[in-house]
Protein backbone atom coordinates (compact mmCIF):
# COMPACT_ATOMS: atom_id res chain seq x y z
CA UNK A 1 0.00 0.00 0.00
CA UNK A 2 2.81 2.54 0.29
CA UNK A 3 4.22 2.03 -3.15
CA UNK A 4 0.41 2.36 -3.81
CA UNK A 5 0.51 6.33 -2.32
CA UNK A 6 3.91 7.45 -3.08
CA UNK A 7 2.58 7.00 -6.88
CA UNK A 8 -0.86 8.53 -6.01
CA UNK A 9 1.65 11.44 -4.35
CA UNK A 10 3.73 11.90 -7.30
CA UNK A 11 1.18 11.87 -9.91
CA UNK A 12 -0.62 14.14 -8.59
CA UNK A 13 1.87 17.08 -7.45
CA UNK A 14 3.39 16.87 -10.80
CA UNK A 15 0.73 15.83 -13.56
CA UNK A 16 -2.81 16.34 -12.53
CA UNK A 17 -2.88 19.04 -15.34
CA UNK A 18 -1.57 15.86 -17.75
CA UNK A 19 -4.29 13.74 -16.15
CA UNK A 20 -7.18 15.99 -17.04
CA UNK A 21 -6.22 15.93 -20.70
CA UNK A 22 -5.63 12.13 -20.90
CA UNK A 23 -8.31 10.05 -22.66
CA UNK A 24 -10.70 8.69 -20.95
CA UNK A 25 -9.98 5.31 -21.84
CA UNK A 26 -6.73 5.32 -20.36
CA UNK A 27 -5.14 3.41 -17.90
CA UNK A 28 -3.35 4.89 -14.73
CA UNK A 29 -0.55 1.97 -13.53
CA UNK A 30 1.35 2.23 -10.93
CA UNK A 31 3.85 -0.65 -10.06
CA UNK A 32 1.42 -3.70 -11.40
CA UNK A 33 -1.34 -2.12 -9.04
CA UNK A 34 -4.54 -1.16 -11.06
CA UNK A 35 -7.00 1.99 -10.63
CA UNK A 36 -9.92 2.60 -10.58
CA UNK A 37 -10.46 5.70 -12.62
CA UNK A 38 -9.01 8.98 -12.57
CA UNK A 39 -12.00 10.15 -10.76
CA UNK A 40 -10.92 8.25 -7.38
CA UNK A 41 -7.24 10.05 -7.42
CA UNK A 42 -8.68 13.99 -8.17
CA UNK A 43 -11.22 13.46 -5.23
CA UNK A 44 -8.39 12.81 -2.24
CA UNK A 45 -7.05 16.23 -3.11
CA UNK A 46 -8.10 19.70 -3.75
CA UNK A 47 -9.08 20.65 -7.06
CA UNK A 48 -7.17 23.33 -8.81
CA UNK A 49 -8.12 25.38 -11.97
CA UNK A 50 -6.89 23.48 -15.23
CA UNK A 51 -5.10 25.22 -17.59
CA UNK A 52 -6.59 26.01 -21.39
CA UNK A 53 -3.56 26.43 -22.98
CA UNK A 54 -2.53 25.05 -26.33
CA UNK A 55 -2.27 21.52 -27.02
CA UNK A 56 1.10 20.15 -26.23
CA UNK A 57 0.87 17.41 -28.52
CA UNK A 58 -0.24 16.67 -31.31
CA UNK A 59 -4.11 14.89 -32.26
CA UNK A 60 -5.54 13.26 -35.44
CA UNK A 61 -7.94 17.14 -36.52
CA UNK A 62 -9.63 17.42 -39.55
CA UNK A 63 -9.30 21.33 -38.94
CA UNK A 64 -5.27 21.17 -38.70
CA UNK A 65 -3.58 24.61 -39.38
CA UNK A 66 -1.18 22.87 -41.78
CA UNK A 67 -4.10 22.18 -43.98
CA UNK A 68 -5.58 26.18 -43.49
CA UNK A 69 -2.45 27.35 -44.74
CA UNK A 70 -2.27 28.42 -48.90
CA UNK A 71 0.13 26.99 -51.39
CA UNK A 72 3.80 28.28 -51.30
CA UNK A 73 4.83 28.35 -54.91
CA UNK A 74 8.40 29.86 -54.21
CA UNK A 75 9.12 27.66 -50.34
CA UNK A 76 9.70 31.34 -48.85
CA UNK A 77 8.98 31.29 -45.13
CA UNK A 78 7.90 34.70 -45.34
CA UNK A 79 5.37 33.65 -47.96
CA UNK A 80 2.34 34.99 -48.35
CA UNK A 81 3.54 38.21 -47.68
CA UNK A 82 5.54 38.21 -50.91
CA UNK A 83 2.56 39.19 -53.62
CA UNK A 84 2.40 36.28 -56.02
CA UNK A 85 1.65 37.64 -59.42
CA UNK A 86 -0.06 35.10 -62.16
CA UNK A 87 1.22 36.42 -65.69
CA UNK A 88 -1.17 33.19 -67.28
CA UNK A 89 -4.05 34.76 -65.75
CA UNK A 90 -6.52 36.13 -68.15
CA UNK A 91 -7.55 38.98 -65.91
CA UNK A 92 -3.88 40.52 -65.39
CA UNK A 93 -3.32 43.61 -66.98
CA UNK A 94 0.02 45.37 -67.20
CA UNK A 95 0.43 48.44 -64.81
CA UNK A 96 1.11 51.58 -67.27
CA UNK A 97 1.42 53.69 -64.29
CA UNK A 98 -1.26 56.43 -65.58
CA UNK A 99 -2.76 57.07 -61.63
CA UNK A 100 0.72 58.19 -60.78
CA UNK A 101 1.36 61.09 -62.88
CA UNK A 102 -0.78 63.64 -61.25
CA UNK A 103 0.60 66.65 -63.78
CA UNK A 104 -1.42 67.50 -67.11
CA UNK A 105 -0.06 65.32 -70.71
CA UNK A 106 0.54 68.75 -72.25
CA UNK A 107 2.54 70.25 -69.62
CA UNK A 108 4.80 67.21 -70.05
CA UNK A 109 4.99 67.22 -73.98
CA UNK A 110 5.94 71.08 -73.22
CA UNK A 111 8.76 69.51 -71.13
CA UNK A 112 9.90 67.23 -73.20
CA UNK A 113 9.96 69.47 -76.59
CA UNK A 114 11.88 72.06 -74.46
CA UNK A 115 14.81 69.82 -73.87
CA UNK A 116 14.56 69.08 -77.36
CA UNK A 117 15.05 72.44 -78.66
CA UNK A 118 18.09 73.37 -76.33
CA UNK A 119 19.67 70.64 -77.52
CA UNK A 120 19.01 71.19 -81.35
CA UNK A 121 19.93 75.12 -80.09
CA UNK A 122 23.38 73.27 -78.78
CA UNK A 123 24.23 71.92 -82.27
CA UNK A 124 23.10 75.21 -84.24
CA UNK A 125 26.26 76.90 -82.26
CA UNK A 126 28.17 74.34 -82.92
CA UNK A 127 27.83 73.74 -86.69
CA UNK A 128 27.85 77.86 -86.77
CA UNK A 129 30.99 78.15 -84.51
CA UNK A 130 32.64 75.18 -86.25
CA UNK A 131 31.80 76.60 -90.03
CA UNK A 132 33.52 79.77 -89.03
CA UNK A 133 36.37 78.93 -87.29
CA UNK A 134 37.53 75.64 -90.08
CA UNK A 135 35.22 76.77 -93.23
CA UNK A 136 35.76 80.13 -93.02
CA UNK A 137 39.33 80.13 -91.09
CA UNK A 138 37.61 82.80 -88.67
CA UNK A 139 37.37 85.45 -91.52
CA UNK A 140 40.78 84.84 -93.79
CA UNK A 141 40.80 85.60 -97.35
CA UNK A 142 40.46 82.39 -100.32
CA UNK A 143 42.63 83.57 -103.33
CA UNK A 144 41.48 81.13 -105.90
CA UNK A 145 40.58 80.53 -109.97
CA UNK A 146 37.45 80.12 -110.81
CA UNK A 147 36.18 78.39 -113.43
CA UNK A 148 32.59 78.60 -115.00
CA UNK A 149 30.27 75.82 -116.95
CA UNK A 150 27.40 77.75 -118.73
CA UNK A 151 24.77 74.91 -120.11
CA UNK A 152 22.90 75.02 -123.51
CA UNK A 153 19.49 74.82 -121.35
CA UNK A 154 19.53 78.79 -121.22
CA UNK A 155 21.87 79.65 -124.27
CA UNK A 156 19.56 81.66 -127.14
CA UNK A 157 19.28 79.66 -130.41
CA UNK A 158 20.21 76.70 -129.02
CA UNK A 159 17.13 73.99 -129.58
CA UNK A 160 17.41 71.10 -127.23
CA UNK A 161 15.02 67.69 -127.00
CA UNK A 162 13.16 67.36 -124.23
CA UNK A 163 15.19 65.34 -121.27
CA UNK A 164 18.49 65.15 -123.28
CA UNK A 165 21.70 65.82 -121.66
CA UNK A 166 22.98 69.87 -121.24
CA UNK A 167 26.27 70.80 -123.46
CA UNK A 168 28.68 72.94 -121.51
CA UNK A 169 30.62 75.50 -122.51
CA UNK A 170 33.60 76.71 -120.46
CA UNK A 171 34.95 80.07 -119.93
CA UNK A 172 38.14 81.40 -119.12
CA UNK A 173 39.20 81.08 -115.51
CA UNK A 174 38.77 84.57 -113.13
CA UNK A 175 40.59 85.56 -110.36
CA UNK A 176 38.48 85.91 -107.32
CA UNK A 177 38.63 86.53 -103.48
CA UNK A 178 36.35 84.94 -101.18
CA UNK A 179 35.88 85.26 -97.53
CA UNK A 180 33.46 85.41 -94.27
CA UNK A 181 33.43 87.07 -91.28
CA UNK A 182 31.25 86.91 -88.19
CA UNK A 183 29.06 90.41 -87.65
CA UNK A 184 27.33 90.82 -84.23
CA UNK A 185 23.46 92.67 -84.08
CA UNK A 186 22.41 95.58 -81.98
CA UNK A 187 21.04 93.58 -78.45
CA UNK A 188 17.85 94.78 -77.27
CA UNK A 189 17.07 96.08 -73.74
CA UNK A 190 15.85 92.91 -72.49
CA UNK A 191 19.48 91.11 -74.48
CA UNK A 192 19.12 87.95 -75.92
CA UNK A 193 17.97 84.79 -75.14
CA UNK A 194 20.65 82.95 -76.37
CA UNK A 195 24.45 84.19 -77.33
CA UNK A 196 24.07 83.18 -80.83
CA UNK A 197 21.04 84.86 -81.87
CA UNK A 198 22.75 88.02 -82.12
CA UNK A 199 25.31 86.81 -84.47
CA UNK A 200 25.44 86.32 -88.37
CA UNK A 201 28.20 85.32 -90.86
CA UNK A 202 28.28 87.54 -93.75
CA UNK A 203 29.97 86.34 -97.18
CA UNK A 204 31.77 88.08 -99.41
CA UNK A 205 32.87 87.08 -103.01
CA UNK A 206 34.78 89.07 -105.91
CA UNK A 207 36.67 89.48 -108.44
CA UNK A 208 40.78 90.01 -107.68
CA UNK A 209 42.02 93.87 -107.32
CA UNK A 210 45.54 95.17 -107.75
CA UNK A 211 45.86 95.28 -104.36
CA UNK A 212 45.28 91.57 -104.04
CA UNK A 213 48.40 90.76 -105.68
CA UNK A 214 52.12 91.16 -104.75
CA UNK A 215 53.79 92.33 -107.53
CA UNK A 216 52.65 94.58 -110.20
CA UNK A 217 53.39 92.01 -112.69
CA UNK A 218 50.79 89.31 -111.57
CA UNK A 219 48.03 91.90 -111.70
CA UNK A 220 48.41 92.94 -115.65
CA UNK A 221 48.71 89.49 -116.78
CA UNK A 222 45.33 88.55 -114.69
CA UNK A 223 43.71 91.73 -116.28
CA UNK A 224 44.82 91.25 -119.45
CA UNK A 225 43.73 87.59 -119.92
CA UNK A 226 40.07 88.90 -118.39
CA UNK A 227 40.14 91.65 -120.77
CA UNK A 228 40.83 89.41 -123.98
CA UNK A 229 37.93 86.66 -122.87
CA UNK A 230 34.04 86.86 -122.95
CA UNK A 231 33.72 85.67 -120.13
CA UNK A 232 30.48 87.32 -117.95
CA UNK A 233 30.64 88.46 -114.49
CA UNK A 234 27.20 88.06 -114.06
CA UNK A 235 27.73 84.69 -111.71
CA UNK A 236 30.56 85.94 -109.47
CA UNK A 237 29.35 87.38 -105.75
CA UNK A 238 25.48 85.53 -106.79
CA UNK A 239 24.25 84.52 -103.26
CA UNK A 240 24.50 80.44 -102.78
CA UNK A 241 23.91 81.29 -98.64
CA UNK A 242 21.54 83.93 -96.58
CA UNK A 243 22.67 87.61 -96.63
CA UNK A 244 22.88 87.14 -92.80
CA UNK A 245 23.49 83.35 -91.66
CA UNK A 246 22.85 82.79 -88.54
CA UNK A 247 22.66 79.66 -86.50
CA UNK A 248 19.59 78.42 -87.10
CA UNK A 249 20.34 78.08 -90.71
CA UNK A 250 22.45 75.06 -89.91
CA UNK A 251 19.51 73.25 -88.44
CA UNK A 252 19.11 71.45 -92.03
CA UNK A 253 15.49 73.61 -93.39
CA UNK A 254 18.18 75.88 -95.15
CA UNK A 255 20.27 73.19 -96.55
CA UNK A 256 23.57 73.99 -94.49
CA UNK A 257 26.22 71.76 -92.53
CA UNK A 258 29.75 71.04 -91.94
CA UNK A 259 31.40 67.53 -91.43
CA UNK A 260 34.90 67.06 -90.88
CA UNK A 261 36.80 68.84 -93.41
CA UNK A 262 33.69 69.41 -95.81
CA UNK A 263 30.75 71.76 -95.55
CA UNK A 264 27.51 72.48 -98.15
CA UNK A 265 25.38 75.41 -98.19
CA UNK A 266 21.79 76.08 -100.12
CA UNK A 267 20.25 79.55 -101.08
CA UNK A 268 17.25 79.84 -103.22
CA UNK A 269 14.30 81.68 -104.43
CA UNK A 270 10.71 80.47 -103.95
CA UNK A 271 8.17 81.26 -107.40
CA UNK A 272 6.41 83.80 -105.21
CA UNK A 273 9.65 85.51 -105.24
CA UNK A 274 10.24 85.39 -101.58
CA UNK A 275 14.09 84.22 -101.42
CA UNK A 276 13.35 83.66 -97.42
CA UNK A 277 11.21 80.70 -97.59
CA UNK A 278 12.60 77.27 -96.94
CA UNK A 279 9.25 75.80 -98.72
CA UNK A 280 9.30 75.17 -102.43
CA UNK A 281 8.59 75.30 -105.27
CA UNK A 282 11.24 77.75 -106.47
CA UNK A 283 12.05 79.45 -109.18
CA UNK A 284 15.67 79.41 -108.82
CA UNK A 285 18.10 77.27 -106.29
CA UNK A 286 21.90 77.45 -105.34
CA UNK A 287 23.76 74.63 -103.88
CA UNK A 288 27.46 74.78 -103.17
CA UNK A 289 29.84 71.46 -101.55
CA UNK A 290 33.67 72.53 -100.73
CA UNK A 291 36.56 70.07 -99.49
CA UNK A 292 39.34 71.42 -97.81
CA UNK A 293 43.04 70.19 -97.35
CA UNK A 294 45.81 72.06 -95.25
CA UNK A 295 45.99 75.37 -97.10
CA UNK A 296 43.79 74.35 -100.58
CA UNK A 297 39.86 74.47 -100.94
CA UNK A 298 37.92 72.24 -103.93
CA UNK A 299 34.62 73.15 -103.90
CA UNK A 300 31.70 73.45 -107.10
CA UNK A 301 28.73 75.73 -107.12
CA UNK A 302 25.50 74.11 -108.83
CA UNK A 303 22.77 77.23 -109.95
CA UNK A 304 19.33 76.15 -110.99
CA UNK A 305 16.77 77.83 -112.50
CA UNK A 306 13.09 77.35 -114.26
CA UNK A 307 12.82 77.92 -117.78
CA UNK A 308 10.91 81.03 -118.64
CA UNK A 309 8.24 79.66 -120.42
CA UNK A 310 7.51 77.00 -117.18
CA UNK A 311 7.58 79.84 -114.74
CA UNK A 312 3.28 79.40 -114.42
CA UNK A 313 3.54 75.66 -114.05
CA UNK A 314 2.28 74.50 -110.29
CA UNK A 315 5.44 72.39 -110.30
CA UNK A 316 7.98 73.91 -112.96
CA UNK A 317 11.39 71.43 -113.44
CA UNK A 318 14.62 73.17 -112.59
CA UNK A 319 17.37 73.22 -114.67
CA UNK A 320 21.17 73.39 -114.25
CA UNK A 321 22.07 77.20 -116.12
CA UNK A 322 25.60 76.82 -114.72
CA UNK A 323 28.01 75.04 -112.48
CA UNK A 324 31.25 77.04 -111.35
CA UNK A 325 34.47 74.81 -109.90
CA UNK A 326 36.63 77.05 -107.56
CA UNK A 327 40.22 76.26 -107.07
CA UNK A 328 41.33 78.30 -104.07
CA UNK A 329 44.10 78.32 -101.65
CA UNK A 330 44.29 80.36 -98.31
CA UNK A 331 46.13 83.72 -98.06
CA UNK A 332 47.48 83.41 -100.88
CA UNK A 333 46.96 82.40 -105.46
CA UNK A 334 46.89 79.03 -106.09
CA UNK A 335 49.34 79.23 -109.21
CA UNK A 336 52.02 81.91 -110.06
CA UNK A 337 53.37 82.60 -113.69
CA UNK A 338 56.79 81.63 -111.79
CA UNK A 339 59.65 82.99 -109.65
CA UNK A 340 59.89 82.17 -106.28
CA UNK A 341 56.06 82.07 -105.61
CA UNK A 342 55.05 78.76 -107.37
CA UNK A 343 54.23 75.94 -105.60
CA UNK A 344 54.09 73.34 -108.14
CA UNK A 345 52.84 70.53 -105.83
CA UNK A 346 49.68 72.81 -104.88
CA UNK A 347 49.20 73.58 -108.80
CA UNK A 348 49.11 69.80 -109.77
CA UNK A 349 46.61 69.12 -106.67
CA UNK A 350 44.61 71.49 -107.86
CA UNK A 351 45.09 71.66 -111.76
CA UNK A 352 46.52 68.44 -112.22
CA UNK A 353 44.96 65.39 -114.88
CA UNK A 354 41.07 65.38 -114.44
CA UNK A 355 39.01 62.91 -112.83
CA UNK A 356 39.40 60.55 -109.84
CA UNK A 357 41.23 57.65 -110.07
CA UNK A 358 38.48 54.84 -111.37
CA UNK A 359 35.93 57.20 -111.07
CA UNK A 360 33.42 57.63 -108.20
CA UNK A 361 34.99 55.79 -105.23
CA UNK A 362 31.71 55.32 -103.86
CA UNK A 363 28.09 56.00 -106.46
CA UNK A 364 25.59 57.21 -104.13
CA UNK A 365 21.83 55.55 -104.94
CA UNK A 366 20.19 58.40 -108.02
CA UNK A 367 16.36 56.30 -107.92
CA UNK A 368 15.04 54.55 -110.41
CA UNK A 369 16.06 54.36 -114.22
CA UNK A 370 13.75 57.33 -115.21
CA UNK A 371 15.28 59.71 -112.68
CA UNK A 372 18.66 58.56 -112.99
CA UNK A 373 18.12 59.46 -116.48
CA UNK A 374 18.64 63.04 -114.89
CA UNK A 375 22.06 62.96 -113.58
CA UNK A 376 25.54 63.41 -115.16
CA UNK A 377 29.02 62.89 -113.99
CA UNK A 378 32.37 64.80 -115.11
CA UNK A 379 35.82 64.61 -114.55
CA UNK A 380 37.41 67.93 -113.66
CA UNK A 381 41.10 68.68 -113.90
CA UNK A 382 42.82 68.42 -109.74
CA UNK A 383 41.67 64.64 -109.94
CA UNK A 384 38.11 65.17 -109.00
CA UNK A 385 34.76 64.01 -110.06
CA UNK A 386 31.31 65.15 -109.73
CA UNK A 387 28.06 63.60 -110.00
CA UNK A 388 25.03 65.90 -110.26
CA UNK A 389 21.55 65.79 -111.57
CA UNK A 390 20.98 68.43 -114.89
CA UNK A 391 17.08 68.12 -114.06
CA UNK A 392 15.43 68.30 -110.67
CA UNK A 393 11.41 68.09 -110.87
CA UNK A 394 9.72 69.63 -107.97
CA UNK A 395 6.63 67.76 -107.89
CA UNK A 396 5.63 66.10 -104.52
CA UNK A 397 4.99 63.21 -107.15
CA UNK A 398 7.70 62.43 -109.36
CA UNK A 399 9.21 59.66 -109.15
CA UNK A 400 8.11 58.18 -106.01
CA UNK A 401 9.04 61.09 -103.55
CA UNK A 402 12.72 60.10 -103.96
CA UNK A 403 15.27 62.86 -103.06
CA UNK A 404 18.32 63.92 -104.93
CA UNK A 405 22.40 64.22 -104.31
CA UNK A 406 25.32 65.69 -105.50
CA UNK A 407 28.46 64.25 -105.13
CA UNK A 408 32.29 65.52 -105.62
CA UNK A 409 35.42 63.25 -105.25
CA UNK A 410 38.79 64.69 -104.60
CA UNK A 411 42.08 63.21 -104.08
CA UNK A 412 44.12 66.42 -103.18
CA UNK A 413 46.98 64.13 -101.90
CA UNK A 414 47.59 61.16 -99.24
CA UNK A 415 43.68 61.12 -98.48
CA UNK A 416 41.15 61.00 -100.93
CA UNK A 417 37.50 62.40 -99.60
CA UNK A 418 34.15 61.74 -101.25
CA UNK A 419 31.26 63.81 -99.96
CA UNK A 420 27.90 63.13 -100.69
CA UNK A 421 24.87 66.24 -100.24
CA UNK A 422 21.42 64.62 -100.27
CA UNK A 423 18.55 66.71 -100.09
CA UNK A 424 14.44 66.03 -100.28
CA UNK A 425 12.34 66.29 -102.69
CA UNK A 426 9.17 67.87 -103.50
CA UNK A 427 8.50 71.38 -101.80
CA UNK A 428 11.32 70.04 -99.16
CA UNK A 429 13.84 70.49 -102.01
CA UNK A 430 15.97 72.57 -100.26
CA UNK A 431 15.94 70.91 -96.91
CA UNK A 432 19.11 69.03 -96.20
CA UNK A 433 18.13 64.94 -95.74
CA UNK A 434 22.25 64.00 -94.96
CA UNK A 435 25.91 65.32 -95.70
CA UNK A 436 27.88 62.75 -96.01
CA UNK A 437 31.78 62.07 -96.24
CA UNK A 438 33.90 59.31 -97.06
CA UNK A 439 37.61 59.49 -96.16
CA UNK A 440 40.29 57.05 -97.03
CA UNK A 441 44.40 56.62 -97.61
CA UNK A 442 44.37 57.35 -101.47
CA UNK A 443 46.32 54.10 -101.77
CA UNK A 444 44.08 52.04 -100.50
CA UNK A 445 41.06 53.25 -102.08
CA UNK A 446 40.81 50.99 -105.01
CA UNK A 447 41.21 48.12 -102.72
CA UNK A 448 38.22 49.12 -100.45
CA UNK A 449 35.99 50.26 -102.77
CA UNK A 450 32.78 49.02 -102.23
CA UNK A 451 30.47 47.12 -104.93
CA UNK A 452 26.72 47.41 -103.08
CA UNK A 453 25.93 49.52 -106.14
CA UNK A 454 25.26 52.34 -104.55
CA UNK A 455 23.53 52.44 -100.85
CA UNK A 456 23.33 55.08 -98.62
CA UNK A 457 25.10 55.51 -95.15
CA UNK A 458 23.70 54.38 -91.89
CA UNK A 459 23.04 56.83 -89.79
């Protein structure tokens, strides 16, 4: 009996708690002796509040919290407060973010075209400063020959066929000067809003002077040969730029732009006479490329103009009336009847054998066969060739919508440069599409020329 009540003692100082939650068809033993219920033990002592406290182990429930628990797709513990997005689901939409831009779609646009135009501002200045300071050499003087093409288009009692090619007559070379300077406009009171609209390059182009020349000598054998040719003077000092260019000429609208050692520039005249407006059709239309190389300049002057009797067309054709090749050098004649002033290796680079080596090192694309019907190419003495078109039609129409290009390739020495001027078409005929150069070791240049048949740079 007191084995019998040292277990009653012990069970119940330390595990009544236990013995409430046991089944009730358990079975208290203690040392072979047998109970009679759990009842008979919790009477013999005072009754204490029972705890109701989790389980401490674990039961057969249907209502287990393992079960109540979602599917954990990724087996992160900190799942589901990750947000579980189903891209298969029908209903998903993709979040544009509209509800978080609180500030009106035009007020942004504003914003946006803002930061545009400071930065197309940015590259006005820099094509203007950059035209100056290498095109222009910041003002200094071009002493050059220049050398004029006059087509049978506009020569009286010559009868051409419709669409045939132009003859050209040439005329005797002229002496001419050539420069630009930069001229800077009155400010207002309020000043201006930015630095470079109050500046404008001004060109100037004429014939040579006594004072132009060194020696006394030089000048009477330049005025007699102009004095014993027919040549006009009618196309030297004719506007191929604004009277006052200013930055925003470079912006392409006005056909303008330097690249590298090359530079183009557009002027012309619209049919209602207006020589200010970049929109077409025009009755007449300048376009000038020049190449430079250390102290020499290459550069040819294209002049278009409408035939008289196709002034009242909608859409009147323009044709070539002349095309002028300058041969200049900086500060100084290209060419010297002799003494100590010739520079015979400047003279053959720029009056040398005509043409460039195996022609065009690179054709540029003219359009189809009917258009390219409408271009010509010549060899000119320095070892250059141009490509041009004799006929450009100014209808929004013709011939697909296709643009047009002029092309010069000069070898002045080690390099050999290819520049390529393509412009729109249509009443964009003087906007400027892409100036393009192409330099490479004159060596060399037969080897990598390329035979895609004429394609046009990626840009």
């Amino acid at each position: 009996m007191k084995w019998s009540q040292a277990a009653i003692l012990l069970l119940a100082s330390s595990a009544v708690d236990a013995l409430a939650f046991a089944p009730t068809n358990s079975k208290l033993v203690s040392f072979g002796q047998q109970l009679s219920s759990p009842s008979s033990i919790a009477s013999s002592y005072p009754r204490r509040p029972l705890r109701t406290t989790k389980q401490l182990y674990a039961t057969p429930d249907d209502n287990n919290e393992d079960d109540e628990k979602p599917f954990n797709p990724y087996a992160d513990p900190n799942y589901p407060e990750l947000e579980f997005v189903n891209y298969d689901d029908p209903a998903y939409n993709v979040d544009q973010g509209d509800e978080f831009f609180d500030a009106p779609v035009d007020t942004t646009e504003e914003e946006i075209e803002a930061m545009r135009e400071d930065r197309r501002r940015r590259n006005d200045e820099y094509q203007f400063e950059t035209y100056h300071a290498e095109c222009l050499k910041s003002g200094e003087q071009f002493k050059g020959e220049w050398t004029v093409y006059r087509t049978s288009t506009f020569m009286e009692g010559v009868d051409e066929e419709e669409g045939a090619f132009p003859r050209f007559k040439k005329e005797e070379a002229r002496s001419v000067v050539s420069s630009g300077k930069k001229i800077f406009l009155d400010a207002p009171a309020e000043g201006f809003p930015f630095r470079m609209d109050g500046e404008r390059l001004v060109h100037e182009e004429r014939l040579a002077e006594k004072h132009d020349f060194e020696e006394d000598d030089e000048w009477e054998i330049v005025l007699a040969a102009a004095e014993a040719s027919n040549a006009g003077d009618d196309l030297v000092g004719k506007r191929y730029t604004p009277v006052e260019m200013s930055a925003f000429d470079f912006r392409g609208y006005a056909g303008a732009m330097c690249v590298g050692n090359c530079y183009t520039v557009t002027d012309a005249v619209a049919l209602s006479g207006n020589q200010e407006d970049y929109d077409g059709p025009f009755s007449e239309m300048r376009s000038e490329i020049g190449i430079q190389y250390k102290r020499m300049r290459y550069r040819v002057k294209w002049d278009y103009r409408v035939k008289g009797h196709q002034s009242d067309e909608v859409f009147p054709a323009l044709h070539l009336h002349s095309m002028i090749v300058c041969r200049e050098t900086r500060e100084r004649w290209p060419r010297y009847s002799g003494g100590m002033n010739t520079d015979d290796s400047i003279s053959e680079r720029l009056f040398g054998a005509p043409g460039a080596q195996g022609g065009l090192f690179d054709p540029p694309p003219v359009g189809g066969e009917e258009q390219g019907k409408q271009y010509m190419k010549l060899d000119l003495e320095g070892g250059a060739t141009v490509l041009f078109p004799h006929k450009i039609d100014q209808d929004p129409e013709a011939h697909g919508g296709n643009g047009w290009v002029q092309t010069i390739d000069w070898c002045p020495g080690r390099l050999r440069y290819q520049a390529d001027k393509k412009i729109k078409a249509g009443k964009e005929l003087r906007v400027l599409k892409t100036l393009e150069l192409t330099e490479i070791q004159a060596a060399d240049s037969n080897k990598w020329r390329p035979n895609d048949s004429g394609t046009d740079m990626r840009q």
